[in-house]
PDB file of N, CA and C in Angstrom:
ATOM      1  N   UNK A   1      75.102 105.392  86.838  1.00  0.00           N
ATOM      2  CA  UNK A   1      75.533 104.332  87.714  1.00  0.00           C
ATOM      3  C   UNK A   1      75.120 104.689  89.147  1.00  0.00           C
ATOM      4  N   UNK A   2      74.304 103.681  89.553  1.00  0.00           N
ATOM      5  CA  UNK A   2      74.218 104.095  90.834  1.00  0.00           C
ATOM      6  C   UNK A   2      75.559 103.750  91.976  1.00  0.00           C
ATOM      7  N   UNK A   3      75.065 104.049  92.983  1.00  0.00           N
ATOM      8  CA  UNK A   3      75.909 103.535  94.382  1.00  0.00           C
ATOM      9  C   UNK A   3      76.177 102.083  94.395  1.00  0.00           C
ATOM     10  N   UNK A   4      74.937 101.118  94.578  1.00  0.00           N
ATOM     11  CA  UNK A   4      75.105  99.374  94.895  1.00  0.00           C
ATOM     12  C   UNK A   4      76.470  99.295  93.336  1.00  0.00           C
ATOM     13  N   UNK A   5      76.205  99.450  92.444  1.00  0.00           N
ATOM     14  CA  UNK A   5      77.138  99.582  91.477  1.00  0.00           C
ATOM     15  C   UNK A   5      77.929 100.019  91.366  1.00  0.00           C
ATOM     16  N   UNK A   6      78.556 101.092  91.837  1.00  0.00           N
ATOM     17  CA  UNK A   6      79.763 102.039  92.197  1.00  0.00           C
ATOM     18  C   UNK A   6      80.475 100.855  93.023  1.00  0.00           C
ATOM     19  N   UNK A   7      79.710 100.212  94.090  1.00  0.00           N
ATOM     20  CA  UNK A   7      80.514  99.576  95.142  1.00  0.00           C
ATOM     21  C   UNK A   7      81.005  98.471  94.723  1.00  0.00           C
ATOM     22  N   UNK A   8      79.932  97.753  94.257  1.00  0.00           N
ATOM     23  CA  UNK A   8      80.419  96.421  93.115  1.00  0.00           C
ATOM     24  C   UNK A   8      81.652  95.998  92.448  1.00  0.00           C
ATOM     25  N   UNK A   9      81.690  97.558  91.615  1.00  0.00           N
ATOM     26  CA  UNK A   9      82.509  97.425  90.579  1.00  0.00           C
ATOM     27  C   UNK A   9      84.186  97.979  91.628  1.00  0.00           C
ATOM     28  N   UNK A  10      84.186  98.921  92.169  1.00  0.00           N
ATOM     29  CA  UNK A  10      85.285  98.569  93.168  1.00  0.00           C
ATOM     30  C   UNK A  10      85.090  97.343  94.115  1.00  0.00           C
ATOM     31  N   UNK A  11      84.529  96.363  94.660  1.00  0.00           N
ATOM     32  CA  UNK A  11      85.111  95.135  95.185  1.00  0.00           C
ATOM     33  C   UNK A  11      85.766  94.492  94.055  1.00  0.00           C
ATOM     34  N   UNK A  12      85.053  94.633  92.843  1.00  0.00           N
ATOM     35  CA  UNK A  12      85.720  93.469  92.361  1.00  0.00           C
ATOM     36  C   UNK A  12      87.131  94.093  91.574  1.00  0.00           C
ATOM     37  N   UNK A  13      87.490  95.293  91.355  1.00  0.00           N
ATOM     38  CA  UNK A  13      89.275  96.383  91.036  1.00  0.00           C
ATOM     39  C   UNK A  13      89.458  95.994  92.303  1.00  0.00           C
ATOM     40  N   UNK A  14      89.384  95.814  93.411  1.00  0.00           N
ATOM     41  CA  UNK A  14      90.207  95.707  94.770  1.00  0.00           C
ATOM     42  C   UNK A  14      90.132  94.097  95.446  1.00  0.00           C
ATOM     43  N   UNK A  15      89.795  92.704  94.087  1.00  0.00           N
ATOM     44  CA  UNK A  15      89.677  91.578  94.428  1.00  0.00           C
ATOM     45  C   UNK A  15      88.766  91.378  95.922  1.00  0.00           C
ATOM     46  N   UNK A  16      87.487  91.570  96.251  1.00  0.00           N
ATOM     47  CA  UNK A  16      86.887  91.647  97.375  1.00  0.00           C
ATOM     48  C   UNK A  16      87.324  92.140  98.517  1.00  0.00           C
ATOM     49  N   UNK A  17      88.047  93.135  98.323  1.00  0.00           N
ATOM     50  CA  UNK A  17      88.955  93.824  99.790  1.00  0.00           C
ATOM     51  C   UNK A  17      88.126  95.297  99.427  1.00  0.00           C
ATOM     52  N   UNK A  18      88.070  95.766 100.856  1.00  0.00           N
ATOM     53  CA  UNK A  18      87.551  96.945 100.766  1.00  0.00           C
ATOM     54  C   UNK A  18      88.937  97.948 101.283  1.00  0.00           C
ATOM     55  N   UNK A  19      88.565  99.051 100.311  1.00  0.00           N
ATOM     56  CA  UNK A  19      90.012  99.930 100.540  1.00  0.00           C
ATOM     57  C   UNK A  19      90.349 100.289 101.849  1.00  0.00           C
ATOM     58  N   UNK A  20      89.405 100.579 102.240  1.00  0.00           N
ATOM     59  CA  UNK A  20      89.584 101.736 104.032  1.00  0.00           C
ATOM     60  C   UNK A  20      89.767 100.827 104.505  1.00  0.00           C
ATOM     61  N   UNK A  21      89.136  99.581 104.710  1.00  0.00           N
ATOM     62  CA  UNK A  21      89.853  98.567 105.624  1.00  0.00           C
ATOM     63  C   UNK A  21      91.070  98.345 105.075  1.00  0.00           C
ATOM     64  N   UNK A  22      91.534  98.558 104.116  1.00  0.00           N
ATOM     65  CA  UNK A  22      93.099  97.993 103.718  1.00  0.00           C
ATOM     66  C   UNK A  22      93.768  98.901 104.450  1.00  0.00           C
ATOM     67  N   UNK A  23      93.463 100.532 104.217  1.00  0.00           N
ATOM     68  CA  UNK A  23      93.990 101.587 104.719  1.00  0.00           C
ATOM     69  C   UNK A  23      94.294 101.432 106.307  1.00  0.00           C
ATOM     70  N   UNK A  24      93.236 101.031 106.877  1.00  0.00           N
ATOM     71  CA  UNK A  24      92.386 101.069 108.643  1.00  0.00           C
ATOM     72  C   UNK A  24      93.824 100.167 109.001  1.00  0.00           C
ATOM     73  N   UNK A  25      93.704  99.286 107.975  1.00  0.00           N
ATOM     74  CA  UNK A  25      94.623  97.743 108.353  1.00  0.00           C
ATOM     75  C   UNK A  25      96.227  98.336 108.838  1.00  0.00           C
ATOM     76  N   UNK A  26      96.557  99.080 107.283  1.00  0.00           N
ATOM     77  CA  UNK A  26      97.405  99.675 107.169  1.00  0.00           C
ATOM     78  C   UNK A  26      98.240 100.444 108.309  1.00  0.00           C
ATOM     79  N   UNK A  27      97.238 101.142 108.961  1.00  0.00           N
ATOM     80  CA  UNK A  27      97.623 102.430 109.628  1.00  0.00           C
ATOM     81  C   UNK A  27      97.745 101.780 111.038  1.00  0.00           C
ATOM     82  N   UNK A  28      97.087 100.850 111.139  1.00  0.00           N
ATOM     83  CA  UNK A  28      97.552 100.272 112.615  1.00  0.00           C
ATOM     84  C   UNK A  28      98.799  99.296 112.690  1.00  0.00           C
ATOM     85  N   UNK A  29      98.865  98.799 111.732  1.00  0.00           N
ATOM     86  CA  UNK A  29     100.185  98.081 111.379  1.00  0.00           C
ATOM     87  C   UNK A  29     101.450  99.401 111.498  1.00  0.00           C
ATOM     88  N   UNK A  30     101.253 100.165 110.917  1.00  0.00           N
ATOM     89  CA  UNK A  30     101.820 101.485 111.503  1.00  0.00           C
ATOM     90  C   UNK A  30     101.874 101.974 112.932  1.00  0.00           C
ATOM     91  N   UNK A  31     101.271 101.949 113.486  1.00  0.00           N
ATOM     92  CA  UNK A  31     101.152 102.149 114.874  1.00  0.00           C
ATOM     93  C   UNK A  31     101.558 101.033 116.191  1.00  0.00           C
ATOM     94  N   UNK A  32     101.878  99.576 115.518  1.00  0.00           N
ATOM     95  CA  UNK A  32     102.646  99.101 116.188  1.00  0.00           C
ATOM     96  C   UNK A  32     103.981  98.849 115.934  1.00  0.00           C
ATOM     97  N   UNK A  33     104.199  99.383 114.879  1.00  0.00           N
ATOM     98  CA  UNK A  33     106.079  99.645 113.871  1.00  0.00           C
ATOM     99  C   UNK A  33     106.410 100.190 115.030  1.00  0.00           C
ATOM    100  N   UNK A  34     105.716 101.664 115.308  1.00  0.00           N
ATOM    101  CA  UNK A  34     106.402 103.185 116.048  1.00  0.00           C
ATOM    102  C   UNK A  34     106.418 102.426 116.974  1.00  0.00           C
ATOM    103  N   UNK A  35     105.153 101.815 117.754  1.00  0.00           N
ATOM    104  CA  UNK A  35     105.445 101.333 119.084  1.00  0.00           C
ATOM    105  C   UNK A  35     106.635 100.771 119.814  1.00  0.00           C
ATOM    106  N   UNK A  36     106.922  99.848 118.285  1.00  0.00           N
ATOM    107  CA  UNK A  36     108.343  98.875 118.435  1.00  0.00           C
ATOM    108  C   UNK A  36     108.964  99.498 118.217  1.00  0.00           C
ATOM    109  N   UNK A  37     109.463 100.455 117.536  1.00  0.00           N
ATOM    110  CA  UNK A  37     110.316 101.365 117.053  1.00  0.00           C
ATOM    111  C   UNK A  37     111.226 102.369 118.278  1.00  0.00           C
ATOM    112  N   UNK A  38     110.014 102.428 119.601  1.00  0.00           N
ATOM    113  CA  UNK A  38     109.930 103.109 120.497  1.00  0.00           C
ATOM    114  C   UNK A  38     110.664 102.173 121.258  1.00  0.00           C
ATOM    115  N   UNK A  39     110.284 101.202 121.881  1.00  0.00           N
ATOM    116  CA  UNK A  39     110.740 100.163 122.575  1.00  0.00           C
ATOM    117  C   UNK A  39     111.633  99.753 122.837  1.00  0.00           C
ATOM    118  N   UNK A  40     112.042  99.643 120.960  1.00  0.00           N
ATOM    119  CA  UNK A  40     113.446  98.566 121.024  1.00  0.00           C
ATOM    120  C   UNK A  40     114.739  99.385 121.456  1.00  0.00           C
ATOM    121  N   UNK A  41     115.061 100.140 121.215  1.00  0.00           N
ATOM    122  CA  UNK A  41     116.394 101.320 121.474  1.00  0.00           C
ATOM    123  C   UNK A  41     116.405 101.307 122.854  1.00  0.00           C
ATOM    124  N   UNK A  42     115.028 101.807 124.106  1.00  0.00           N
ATOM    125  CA  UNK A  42     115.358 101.644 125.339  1.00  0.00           C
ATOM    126  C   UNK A  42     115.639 100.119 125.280  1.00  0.00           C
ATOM    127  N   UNK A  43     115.130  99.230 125.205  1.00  0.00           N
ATOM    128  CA  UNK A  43     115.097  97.848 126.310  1.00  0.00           C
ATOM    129  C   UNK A  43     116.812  97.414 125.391  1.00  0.00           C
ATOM    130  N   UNK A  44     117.735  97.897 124.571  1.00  0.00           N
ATOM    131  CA  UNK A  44     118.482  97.349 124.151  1.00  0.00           C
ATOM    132  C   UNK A  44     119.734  98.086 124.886  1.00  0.00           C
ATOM    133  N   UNK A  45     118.826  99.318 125.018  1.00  0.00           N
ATOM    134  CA  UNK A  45     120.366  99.934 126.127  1.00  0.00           C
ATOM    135  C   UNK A  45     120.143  99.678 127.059  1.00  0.00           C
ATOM    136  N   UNK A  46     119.022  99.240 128.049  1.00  0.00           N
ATOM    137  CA  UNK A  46     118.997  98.734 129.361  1.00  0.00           C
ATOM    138  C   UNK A  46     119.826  97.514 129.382  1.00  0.00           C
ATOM    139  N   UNK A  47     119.685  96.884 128.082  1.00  0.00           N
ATOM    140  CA  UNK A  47     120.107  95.452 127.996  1.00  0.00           C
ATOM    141  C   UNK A  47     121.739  95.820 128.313  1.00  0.00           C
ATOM    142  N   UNK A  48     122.266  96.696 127.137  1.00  0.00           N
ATOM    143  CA  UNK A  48     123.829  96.877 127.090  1.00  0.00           C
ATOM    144  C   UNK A  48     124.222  97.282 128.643  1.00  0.00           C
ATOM    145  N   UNK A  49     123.338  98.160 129.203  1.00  0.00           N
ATOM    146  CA  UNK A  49     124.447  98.986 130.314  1.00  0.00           C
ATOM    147  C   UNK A  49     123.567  97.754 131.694  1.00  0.00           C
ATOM    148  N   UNK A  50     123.487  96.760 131.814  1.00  0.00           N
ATOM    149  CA  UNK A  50     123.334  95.962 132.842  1.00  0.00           C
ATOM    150  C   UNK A  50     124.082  94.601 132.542  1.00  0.00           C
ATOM    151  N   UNK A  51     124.398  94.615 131.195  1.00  0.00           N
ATOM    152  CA  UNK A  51     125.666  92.919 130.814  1.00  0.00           C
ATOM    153  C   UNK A  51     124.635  92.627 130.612  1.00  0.00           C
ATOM    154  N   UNK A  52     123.048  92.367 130.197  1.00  0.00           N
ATOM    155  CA  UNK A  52     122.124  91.096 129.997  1.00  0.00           C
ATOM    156  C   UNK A  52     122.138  90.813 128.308  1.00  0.00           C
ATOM    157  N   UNK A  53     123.035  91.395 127.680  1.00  0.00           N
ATOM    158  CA  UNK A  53     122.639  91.703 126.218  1.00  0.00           C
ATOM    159  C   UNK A  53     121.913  90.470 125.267  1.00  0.00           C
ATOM    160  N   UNK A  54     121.831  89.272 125.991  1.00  0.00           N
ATOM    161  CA  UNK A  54     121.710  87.580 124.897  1.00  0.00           C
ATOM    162  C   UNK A  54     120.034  87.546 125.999  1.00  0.00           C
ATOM    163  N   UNK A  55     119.562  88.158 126.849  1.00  0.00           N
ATOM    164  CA  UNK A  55     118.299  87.665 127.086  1.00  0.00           C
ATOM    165  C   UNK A  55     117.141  88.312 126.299  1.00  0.00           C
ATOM    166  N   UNK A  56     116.232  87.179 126.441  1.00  0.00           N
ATOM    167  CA  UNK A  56     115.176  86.963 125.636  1.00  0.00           C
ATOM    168  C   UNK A  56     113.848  87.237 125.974  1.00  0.00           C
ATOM    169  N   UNK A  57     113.457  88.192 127.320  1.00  0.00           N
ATOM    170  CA  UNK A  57     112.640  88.499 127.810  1.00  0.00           C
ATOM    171  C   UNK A  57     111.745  89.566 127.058  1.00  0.00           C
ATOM    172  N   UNK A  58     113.108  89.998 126.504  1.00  0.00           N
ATOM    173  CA  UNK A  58     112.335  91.404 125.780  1.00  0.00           C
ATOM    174  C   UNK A  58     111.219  91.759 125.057  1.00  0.00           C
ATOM    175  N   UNK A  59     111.242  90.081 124.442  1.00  0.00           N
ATOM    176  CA  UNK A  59     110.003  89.847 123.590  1.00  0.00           C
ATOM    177  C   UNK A  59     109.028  90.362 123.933  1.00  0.00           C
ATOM    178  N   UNK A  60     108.447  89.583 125.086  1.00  0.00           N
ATOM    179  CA  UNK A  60     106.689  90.142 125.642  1.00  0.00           C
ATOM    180  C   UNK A  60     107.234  91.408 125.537  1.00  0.00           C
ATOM    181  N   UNK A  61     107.898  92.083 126.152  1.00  0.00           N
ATOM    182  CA  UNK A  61     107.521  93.782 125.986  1.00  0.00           C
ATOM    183  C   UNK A  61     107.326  94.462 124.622  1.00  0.00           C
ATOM    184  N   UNK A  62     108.102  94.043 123.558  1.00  0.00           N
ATOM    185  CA  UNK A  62     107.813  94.564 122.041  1.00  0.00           C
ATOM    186  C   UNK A  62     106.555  94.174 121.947  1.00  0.00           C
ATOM    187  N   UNK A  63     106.325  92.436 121.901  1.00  0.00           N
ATOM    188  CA  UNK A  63     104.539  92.284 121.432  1.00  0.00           C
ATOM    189  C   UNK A  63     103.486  93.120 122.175  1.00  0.00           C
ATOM    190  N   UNK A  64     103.382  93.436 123.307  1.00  0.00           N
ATOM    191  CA  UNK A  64     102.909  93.883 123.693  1.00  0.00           C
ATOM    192  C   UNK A  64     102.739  94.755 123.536  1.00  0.00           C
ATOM    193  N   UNK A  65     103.891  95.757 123.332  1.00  0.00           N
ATOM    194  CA  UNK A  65     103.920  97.540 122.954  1.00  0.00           C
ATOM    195  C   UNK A  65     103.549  97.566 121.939  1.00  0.00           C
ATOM    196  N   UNK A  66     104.257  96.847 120.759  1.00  0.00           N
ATOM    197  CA  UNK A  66     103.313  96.948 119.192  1.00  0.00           C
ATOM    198  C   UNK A  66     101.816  96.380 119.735  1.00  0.00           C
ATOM    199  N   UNK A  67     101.031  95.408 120.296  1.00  0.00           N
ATOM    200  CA  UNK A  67      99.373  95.736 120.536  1.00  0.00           C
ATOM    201  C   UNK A  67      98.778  96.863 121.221  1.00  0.00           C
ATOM    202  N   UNK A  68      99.664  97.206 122.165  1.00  0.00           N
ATOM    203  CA  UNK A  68      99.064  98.262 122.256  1.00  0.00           C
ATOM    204  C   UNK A  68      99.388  99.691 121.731  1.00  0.00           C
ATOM    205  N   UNK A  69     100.409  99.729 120.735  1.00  0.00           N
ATOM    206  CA  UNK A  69     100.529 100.700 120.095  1.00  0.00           C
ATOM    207  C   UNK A  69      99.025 100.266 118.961  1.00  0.00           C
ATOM    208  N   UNK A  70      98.592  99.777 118.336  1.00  0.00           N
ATOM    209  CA  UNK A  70      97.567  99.399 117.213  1.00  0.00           C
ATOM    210  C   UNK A  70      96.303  99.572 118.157  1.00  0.00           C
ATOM    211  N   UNK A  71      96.266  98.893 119.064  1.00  0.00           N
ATOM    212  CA  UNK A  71      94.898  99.282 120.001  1.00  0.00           C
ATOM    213  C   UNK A  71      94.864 100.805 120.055  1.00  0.00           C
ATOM    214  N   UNK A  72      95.330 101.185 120.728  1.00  0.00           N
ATOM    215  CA  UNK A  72      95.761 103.042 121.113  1.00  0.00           C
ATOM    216  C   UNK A  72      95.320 103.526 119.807  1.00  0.00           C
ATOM    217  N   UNK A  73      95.709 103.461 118.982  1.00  0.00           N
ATOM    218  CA  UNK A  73      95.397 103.917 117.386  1.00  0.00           C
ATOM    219  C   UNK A  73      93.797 103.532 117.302  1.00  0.00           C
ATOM    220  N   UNK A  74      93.472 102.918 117.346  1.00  0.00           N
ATOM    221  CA  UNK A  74      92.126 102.115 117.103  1.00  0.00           C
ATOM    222  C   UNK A  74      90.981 102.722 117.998  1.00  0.00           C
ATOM    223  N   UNK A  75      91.613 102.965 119.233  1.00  0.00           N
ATOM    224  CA  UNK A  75      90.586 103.750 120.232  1.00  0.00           C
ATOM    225  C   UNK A  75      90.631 105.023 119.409  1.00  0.00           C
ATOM    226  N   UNK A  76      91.751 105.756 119.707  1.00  0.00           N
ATOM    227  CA  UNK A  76      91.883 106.682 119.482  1.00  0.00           C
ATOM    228  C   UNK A  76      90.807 107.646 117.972  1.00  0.00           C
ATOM    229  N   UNK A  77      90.747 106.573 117.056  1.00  0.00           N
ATOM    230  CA  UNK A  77      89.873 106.596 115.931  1.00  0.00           C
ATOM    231  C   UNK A  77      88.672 106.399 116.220  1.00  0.00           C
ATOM    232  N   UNK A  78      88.665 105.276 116.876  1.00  0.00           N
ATOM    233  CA  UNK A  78      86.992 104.981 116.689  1.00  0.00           C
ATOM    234  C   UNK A  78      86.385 105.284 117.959  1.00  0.00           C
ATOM    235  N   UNK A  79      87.117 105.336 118.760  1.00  0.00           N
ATOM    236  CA  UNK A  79      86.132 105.897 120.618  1.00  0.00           C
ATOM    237  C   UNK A  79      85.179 104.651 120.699  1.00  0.00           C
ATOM    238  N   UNK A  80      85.459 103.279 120.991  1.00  0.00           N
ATOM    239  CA  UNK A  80      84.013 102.813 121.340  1.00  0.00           C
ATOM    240  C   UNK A  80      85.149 101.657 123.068  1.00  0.00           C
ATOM    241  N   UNK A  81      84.174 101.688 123.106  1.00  0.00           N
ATOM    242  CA  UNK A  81      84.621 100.368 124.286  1.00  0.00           C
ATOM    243  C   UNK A  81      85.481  99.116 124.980  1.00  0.00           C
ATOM    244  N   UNK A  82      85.084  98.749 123.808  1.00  0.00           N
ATOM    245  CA  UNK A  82      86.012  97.573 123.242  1.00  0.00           C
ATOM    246  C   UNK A  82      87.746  98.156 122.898  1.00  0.00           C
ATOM    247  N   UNK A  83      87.536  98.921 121.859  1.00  0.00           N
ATOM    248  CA  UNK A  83      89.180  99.426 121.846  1.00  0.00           C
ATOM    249  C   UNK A  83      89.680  99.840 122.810  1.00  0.00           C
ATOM    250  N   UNK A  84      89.331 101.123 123.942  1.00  0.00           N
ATOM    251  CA  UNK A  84      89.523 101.382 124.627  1.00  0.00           C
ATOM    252  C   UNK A  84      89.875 100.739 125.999  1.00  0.00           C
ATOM    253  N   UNK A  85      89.168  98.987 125.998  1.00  0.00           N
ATOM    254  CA  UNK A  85      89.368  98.469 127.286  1.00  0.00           C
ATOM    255  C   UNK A  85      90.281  97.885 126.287  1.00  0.00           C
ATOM    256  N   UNK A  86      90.851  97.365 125.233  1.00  0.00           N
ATOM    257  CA  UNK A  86      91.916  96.280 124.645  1.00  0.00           C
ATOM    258  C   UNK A  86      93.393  97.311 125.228  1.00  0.00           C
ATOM    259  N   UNK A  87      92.765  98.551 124.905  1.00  0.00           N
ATOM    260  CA  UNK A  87      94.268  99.634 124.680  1.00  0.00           C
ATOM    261  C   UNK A  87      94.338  99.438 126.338  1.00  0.00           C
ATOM    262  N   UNK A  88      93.462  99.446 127.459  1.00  0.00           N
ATOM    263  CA  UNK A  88      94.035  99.500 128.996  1.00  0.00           C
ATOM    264  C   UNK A  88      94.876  97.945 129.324  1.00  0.00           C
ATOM    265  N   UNK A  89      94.276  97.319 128.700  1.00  0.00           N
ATOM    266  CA  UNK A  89      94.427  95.703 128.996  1.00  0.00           C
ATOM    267  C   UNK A  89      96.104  95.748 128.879  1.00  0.00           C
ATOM    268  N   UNK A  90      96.350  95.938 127.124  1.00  0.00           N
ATOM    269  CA  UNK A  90      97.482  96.056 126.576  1.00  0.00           C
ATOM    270  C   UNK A  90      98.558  97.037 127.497  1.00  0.00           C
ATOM    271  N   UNK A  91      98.080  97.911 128.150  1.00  0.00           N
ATOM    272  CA  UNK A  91      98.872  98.818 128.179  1.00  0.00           C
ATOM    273  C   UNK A  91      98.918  98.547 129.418  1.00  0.00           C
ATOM    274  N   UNK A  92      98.428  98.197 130.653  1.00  0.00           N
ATOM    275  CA  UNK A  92      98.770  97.899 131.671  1.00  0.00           C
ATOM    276  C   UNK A  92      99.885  96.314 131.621  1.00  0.00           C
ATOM    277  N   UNK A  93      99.390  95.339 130.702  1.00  0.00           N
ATOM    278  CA  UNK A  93     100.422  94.310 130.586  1.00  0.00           C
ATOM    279  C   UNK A  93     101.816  94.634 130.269  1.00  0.00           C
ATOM    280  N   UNK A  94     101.880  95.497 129.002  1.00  0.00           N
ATOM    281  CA  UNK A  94     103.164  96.261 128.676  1.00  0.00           C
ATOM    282  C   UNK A  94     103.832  96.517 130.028  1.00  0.00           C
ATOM    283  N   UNK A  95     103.340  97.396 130.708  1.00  0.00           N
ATOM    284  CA  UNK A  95     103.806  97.962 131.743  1.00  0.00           C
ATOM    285  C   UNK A  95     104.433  97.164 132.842  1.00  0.00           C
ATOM    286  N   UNK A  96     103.565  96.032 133.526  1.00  0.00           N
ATOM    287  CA  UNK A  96     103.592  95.130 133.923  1.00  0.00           C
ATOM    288  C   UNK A  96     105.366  93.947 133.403  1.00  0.00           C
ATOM    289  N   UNK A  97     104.749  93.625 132.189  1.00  0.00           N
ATOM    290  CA  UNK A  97     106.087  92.569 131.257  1.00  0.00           C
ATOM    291  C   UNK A  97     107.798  94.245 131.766  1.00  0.00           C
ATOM    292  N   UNK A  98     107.167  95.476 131.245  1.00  0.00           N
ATOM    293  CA  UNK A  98     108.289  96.513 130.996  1.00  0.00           C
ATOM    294  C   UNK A  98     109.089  96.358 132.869  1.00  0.00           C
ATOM    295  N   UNK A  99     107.994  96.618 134.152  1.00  0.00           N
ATOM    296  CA  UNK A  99     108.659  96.141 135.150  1.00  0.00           C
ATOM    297  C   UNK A  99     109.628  95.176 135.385  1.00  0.00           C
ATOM    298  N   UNK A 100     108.609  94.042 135.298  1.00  0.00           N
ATOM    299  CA  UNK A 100     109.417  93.181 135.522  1.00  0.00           C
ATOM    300  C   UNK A 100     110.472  92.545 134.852  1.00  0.00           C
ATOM    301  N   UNK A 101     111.116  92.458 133.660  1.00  0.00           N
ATOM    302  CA  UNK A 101     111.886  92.635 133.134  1.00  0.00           C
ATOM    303  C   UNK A 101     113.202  93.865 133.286  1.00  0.00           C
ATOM    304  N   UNK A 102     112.540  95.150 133.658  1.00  0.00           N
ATOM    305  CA  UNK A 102     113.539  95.751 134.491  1.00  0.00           C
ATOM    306  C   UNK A 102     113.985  95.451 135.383  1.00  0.00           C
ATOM    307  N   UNK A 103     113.049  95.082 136.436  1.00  0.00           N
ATOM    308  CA  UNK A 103     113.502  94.327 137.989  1.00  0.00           C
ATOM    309  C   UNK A 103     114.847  93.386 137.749  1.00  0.00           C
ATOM    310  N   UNK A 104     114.703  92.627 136.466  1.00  0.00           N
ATOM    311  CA  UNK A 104     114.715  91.206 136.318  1.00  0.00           C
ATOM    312  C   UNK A 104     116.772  92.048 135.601  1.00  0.00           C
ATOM    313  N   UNK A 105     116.747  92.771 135.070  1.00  0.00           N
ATOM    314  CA  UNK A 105     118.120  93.500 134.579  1.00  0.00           C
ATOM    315  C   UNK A 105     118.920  93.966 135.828  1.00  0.00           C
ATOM    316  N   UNK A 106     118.157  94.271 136.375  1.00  0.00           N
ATOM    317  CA  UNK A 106     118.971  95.178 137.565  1.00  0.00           C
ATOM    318  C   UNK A 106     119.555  94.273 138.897  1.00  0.00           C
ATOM    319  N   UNK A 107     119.380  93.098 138.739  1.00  0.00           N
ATOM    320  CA  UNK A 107     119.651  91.778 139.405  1.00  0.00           C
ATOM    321  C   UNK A 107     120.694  91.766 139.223  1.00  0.00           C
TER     322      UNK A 107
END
């Protein structure tokens, strides 16, 4: 059996999905869990110890931290350009939404 055949016959055991991308998929979906994972505990005690506990700002900061937790992962793997400017983009917005939303508690 050659290779073109080796590959074949796994697309079609893995219904046209290729594994490592399932894996690739996988592992960044992982990397914006932790992100959120990271996130949510601070912005929920900022929330508790300022009385804001019912606002809804928080959002952009999770989406954001989970993209750029998956970007960060993604650079981090592959080193090219593109990831690397998504992970600054992301990560300066995070930062940005994480300010002002603090500002926005401490009111």
């Amino acid at each position: 059996m050659n290779r073109d055949e080796i590959l074949e016959k796994a697309r079609k055991e893995n219904k046209g999905h290729d594994l490592a991308e399932q894996t690739e998929r996988r592992k960044n979906w992982q990397a914006a869990f932790i992100a959120a994972i990271i996130a949510a505990p601070i912005i929920m005690i900022l929330q508790f110890m300022t009385g804001h506990g019912d606002e809804a700002g928080a959002i952009a900061v999770m989406i954001f931290a989970m993209d750029f937790g998956t970007f960060l992962r993604q650079a981090i793997k592959k080193r090219n350009a593109f990831e690397i400017g998504m992970t600054l983009v992301f990560g300066v917005i995070m930062v940005c939404a994480a300010v002002h939303y603090i500002q926005y508690l401490t009111r």
